[in-house]
Structure formats: structure tokens, C-alpha cells
N, C-alpha and C. Protein backbone atom coordinates (compact mmCIF):
# COMPACT_ATOMS: atom_id res chain seq x y z
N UNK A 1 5.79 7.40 -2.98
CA UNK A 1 5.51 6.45 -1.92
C UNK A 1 6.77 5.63 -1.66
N UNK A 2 7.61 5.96 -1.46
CA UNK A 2 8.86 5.37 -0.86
C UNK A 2 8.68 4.82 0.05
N UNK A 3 7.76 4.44 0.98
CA UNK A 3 8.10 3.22 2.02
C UNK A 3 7.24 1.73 1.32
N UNK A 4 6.95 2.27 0.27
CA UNK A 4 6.02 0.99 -0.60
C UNK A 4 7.07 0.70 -1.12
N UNK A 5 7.75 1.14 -1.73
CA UNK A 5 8.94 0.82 -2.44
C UNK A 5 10.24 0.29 -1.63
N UNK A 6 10.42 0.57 -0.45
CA UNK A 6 11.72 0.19 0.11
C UNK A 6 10.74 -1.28 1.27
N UNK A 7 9.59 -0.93 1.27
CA UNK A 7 9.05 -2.88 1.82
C UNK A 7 8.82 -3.71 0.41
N UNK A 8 8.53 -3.43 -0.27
CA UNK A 8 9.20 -3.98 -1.94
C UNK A 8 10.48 -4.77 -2.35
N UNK A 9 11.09 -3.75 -2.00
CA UNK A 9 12.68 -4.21 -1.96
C UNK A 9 12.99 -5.56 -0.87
N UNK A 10 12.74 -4.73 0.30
CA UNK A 10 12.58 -6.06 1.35
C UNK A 10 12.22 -7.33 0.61
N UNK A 11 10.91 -7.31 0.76
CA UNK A 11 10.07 -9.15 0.04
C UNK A 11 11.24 -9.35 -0.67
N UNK A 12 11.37 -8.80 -1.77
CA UNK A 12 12.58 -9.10 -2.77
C UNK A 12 13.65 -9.94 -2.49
N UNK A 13 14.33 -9.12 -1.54
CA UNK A 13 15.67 -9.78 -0.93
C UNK A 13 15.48 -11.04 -0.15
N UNK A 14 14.22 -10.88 0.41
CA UNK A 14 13.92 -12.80 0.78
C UNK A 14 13.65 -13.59 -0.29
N UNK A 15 12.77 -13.10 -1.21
CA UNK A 15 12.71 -13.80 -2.14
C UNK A 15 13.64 -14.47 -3.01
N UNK A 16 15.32 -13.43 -3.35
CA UNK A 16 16.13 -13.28 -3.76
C UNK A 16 17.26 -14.87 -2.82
N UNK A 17 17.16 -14.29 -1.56
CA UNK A 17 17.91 -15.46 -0.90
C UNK A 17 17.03 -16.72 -0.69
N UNK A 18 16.15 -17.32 -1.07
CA UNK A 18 15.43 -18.24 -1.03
C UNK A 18 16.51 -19.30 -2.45
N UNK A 19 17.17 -18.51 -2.83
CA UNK A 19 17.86 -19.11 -3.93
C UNK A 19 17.12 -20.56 -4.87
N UNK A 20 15.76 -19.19 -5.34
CA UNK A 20 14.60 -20.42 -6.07
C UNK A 20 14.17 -19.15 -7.07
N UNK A 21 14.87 -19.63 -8.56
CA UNK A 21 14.42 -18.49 -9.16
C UNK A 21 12.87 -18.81 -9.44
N UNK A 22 12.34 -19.42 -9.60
CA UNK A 22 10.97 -19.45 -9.45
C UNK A 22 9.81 -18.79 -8.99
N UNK A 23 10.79 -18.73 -7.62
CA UNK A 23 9.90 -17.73 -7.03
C UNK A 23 10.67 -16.06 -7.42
N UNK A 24 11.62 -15.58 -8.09
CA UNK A 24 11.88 -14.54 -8.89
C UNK A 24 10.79 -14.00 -9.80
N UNK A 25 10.92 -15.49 -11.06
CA UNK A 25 9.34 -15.33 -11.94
C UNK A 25 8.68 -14.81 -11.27
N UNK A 26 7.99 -15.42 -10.28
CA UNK A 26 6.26 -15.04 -9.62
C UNK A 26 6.08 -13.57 -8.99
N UNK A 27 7.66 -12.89 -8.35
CA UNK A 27 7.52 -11.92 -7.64
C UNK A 27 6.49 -10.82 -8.27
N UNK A 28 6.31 -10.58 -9.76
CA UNK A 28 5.66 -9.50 -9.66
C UNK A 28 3.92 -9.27 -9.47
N UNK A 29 3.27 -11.03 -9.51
CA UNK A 29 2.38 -11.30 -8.66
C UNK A 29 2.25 -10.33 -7.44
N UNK A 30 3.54 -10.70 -6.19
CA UNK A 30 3.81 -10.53 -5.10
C UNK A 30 3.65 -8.76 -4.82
N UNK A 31 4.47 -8.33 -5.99
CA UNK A 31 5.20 -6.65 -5.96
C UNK A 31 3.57 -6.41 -6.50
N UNK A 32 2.49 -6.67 -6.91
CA UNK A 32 1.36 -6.19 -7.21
C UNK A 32 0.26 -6.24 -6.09
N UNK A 33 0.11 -7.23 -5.88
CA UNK A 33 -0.33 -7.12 -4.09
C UNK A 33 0.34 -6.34 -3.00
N UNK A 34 1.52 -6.26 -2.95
CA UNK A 34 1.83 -5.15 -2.38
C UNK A 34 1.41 -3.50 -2.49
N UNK A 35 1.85 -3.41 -3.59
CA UNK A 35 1.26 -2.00 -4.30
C UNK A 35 -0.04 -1.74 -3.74
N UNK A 36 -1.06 -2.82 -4.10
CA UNK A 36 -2.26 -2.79 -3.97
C UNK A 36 -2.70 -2.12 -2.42
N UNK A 37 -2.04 -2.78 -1.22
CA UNK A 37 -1.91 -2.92 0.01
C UNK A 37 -1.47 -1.68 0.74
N UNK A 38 -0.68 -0.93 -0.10
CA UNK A 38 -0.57 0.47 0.61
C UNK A 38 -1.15 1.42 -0.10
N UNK A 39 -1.92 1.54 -1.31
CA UNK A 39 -2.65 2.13 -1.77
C UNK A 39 -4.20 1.90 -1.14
N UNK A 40 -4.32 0.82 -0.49
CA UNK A 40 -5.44 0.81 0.42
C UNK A 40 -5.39 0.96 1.54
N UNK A 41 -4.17 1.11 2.35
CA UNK A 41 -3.90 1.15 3.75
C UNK A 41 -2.80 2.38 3.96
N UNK A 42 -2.57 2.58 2.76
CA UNK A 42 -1.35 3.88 3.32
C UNK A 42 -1.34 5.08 4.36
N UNK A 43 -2.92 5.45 4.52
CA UNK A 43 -3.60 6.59 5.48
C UNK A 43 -3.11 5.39 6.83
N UNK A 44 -3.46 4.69 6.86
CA UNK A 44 -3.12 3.58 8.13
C UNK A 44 -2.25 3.69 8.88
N UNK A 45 -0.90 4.22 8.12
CA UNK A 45 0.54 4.64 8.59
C UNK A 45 1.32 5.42 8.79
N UNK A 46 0.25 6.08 10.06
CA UNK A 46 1.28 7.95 11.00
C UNK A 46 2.43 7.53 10.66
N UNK A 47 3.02 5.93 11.28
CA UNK A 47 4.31 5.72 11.39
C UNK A 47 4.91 4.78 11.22
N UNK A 48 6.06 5.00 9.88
CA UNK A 48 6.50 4.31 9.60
C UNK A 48 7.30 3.03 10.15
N UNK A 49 7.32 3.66 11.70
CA UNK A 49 7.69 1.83 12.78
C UNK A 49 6.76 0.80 12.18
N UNK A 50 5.55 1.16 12.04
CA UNK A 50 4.31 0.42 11.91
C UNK A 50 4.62 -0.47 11.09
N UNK A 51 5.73 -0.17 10.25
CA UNK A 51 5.44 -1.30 9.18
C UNK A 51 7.14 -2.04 9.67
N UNK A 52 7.43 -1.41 10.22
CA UNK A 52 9.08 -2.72 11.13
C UNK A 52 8.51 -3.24 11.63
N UNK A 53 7.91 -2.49 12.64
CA UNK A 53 6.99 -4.03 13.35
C UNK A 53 6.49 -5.02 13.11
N UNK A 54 5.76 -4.71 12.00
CA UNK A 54 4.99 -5.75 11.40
C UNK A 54 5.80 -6.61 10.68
N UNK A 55 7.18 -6.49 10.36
CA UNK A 55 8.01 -7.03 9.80
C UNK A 55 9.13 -8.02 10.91
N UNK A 56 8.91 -7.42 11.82
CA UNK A 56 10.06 -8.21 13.26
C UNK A 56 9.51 -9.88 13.17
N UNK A 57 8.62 -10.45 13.17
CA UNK A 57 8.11 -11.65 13.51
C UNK A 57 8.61 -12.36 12.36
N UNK A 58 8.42 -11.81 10.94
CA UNK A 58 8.44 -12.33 9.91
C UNK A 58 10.48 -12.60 9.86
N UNK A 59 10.85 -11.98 10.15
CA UNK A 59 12.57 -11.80 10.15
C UNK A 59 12.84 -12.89 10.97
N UNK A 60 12.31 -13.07 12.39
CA UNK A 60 12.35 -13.65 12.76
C UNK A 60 12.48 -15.49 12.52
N UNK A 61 11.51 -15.36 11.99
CA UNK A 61 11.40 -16.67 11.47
C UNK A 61 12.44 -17.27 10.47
N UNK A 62 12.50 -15.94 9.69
CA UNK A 62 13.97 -16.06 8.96
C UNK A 62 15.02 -17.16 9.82
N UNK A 63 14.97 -15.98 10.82
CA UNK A 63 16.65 -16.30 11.48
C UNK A 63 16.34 -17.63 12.36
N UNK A 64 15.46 -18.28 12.49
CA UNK A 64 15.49 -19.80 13.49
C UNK A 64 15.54 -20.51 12.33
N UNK A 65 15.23 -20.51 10.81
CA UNK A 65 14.64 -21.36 9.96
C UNK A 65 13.58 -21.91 10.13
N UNK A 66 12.66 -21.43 10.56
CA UNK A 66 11.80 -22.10 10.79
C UNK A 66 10.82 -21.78 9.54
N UNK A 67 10.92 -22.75 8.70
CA UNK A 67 10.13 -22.91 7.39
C UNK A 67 8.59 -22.49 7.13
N UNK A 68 7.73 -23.25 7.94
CA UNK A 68 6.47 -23.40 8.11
C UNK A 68 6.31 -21.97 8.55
N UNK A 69 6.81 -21.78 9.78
CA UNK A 69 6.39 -20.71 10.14
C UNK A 69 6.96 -19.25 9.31
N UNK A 70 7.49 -19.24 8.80
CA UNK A 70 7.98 -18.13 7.49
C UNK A 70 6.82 -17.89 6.43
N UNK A 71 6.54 -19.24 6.40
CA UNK A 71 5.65 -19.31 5.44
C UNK A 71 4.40 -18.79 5.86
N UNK A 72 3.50 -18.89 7.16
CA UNK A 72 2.59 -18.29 7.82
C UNK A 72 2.89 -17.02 7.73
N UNK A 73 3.89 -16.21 8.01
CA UNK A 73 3.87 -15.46 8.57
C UNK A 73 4.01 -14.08 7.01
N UNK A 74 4.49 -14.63 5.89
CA UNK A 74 4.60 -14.47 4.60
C UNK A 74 2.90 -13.97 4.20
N UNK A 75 2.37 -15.08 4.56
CA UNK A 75 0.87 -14.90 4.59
C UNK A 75 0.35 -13.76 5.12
N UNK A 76 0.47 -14.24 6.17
CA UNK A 76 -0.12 -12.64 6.97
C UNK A 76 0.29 -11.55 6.56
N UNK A 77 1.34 -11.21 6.22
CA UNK A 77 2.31 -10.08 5.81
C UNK A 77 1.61 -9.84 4.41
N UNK A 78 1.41 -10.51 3.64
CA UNK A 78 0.89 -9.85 2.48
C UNK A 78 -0.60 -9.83 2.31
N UNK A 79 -1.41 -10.19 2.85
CA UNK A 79 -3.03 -10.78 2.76
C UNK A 79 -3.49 -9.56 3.07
């Protein structure tokens, strides 16, 4: 399952530049809900855009800083 693994990596690297090891500790919380999430939804995804897409908003937010809304959108992304 390599696209579980390379949106894995992703979270990571935000997590990683958040420069809060804290939230390092907690990731494998995070990397377990994930797992979980394409083992229940993986049939879900003819295509692998499906899951950029779902990732554009969240990047987004990245790039304005917009805090709050990162944080929403963090939510949605993993729930």
C-alpha cells in the first residue's frame, strides 16, 4: 500500500516542520489512524488524484499561515 505510506510521510513532514517535538512523540497516534483510514477506505480510491485533492486545501492553509484554519482542516483530513 504505498500511497498509505507516501500520505504518511506527508502528515510527517508537517508535523516535522511545526518544529514541536511533541507533536513528533504523538505522531504514531496520528500514523495509526491513518493506517486505519485506508484500510477502510482504500477500495474508495480508482484514483490516486483523490487523495491530492483532498490534500490541496490543507497545503493551502499551510502556505497563508493560517493557524486555525490548518488546524480544521488537519481534522477533516484525518477523521
Amino acid at each position: 500500500m504505498a500511497i498509505a505510506e507516501q500520505d504518511i510521510a506527508l502528515h510527517r513532514s508537517f508535523l516535522g516542520r511545526a518544529e514541536q517535538p511533541d507533536l513528533l512523540a504523538i505522531s504514531s497516534v496520528i500514523v495509526t489512524r491513518l493506517r486505519q483510514h485506508f484500510r477502510k477506505n482504500h477500495l474508495n480510491y480508482s484514483n490516486p488524484m483523490t487523495i491530492y485533492v483532498e490534500h490541496c486545501s490543507l497545503i493551502d492553509t499551510f502556505r497563508r499561515g493560517d493557524l486555525e484554519a490548518t488546524i480544521k482542516e488537519l481534522e477533516k483530513n484525518i477523521a
